[in-house]
Protein backbone atom coordinates (compact mmCIF):
# COMPACT_ATOMS: atom_id res chain seq x y z
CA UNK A 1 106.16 226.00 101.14
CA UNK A 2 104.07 226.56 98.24
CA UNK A 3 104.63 228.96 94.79
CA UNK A 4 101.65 230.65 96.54
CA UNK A 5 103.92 231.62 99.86
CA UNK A 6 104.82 234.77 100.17
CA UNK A 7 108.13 235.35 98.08
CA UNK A 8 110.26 236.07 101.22
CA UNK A 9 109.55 232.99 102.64
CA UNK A 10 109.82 230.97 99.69
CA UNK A 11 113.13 232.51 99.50
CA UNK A 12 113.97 232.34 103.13
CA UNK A 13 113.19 228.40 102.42
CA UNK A 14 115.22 228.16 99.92
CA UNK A 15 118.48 230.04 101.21
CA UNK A 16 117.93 227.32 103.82
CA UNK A 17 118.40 224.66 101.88
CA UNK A 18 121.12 226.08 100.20
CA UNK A 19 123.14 226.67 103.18
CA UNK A 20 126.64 224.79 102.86
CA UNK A 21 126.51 223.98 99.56
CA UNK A 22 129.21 225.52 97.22
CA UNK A 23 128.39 228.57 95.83
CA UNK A 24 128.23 227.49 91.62
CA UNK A 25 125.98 224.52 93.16
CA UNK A 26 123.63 227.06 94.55
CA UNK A 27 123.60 229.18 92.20
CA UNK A 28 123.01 226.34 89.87
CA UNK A 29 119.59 225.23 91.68
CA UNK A 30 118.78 228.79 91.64
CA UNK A 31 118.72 228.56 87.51
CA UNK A 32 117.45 225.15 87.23
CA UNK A 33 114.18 226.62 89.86
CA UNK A 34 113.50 229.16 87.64
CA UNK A 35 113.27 227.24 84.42
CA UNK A 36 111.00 224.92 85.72
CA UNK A 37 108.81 227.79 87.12
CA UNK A 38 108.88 229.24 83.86
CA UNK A 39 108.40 225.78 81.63
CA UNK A 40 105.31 225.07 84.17
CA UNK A 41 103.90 228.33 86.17
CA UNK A 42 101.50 225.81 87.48
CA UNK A 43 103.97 223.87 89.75
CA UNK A 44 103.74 224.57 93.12
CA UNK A 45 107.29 224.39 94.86
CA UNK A 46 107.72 222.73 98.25
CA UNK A 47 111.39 223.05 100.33
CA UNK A 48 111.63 219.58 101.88
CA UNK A 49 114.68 219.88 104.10
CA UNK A 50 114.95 216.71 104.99
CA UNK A 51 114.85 215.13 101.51
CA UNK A 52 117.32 218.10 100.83
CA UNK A 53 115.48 219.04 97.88
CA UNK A 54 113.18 221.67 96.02
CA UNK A 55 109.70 219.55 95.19
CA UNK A 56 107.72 220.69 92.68
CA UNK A 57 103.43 219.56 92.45
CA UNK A 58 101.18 219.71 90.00
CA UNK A 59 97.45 220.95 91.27
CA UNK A 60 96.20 218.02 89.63
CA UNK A 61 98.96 215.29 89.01
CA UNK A 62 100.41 215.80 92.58
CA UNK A 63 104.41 215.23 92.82
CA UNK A 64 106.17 215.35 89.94
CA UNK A 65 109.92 216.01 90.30
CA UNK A 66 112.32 217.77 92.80
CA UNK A 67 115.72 219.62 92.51
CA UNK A 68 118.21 217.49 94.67
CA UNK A 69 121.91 219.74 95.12
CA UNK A 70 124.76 217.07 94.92
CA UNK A 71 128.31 216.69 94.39
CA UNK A 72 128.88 219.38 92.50
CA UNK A 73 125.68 219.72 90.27
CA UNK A 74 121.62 219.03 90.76
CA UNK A 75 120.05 215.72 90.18
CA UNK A 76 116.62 216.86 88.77
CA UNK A 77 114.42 213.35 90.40
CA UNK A 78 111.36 212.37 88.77
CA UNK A 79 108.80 210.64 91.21
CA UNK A 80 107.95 208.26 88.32
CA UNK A 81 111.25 208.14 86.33
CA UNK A 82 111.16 204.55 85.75
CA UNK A 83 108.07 204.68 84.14
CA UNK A 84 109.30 207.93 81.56
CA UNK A 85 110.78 207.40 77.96
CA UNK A 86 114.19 208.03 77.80
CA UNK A 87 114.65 210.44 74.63
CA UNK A 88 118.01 211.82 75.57
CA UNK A 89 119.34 209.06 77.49
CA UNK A 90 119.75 210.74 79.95
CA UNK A 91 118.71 209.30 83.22
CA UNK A 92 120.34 207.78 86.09
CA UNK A 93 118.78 205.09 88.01
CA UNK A 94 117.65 201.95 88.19
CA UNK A 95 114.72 202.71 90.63
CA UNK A 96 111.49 200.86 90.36
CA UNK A 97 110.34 204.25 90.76
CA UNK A 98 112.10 207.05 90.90
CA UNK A 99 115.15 207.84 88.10
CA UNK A 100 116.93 211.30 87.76
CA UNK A 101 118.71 213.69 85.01
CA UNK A 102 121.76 215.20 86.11
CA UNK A 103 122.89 218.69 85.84
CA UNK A 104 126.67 219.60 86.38
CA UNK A 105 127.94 223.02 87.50
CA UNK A 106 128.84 224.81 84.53
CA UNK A 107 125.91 222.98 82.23
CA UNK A 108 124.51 225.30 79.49
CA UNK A 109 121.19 226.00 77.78
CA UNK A 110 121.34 222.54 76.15
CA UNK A 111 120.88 220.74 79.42
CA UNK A 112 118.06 222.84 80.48
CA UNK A 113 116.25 222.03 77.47
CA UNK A 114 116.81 218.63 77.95
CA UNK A 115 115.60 218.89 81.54
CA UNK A 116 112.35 220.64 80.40
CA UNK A 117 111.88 217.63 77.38
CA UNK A 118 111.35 215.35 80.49
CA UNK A 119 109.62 217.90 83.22
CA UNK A 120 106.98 218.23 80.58
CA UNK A 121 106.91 214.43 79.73
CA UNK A 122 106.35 214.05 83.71
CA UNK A 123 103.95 216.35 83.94
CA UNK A 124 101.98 215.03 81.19
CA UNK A 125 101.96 211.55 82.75
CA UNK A 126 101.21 212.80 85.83
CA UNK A 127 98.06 214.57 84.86
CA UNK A 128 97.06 211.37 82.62
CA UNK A 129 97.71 209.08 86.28
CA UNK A 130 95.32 211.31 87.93
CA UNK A 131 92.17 211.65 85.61
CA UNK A 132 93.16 208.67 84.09
């Protein structure tokens, strides 16, 4: 599924994944989708059910990160974590690639703008990767 599907079935997609999970987590994923679609209108979204995850790609930079519903909140993975700065200190992981911000149920605006500090570090390195 792409940002370019038609809304139903990105939705349909979504719902999908979705299924089982406790309502606040949902609902949670729900929020955290739309403030990466509006921090980068250029991501394209992808439902991956078996990664059990909303993937978001760049046109140019390819994947960048994905919204992964656990335990009670969202681990937003970045596909090269390890390599991003660490402003916040926020993320988890000691990947040799991949390293991930977590967002509890219940999180407010704060966390979301410390999500978007790193989506748009990602993206940026991303983008550099490619035409680099």
């Amino acid at each position: 599924m792409t940002a370019r599907a038609h809304p139903d079935d990105a939705d349909q997609q979504l719902q999908r994944l979705l299924e089982g999970e406790p309502p606040a987590v949902a609902q949670l994923v729900r929020r955290l989708r739309e403030v990466v679609r509006s921090a980068h209108p250029d991501l394209r979204e992808r439902v991956n059910l078996g990664w059990h995850g909303l993937a978001f790609h760049h046109p140019r930079g390819g994947y960048v990160c994905a919204l992964f519903p656990r335990d009670g909140g969202v681990n937003v993975g970045f596909e090269h974590g390890a390599d991003l700065p660490d402003p916040h200190g926020r993320l988890l992981g000691k990947g040799r690639r991949t390293r991930d911000v977590r967002i509890e149920v219940g999180s407010g605006p704060e966390d979301e703008e410390v999500m978007i500090d790193y989506l748009d570090i990602a993206v940026d390195m991303a983008v550099d990767r490619a035409t680099g």
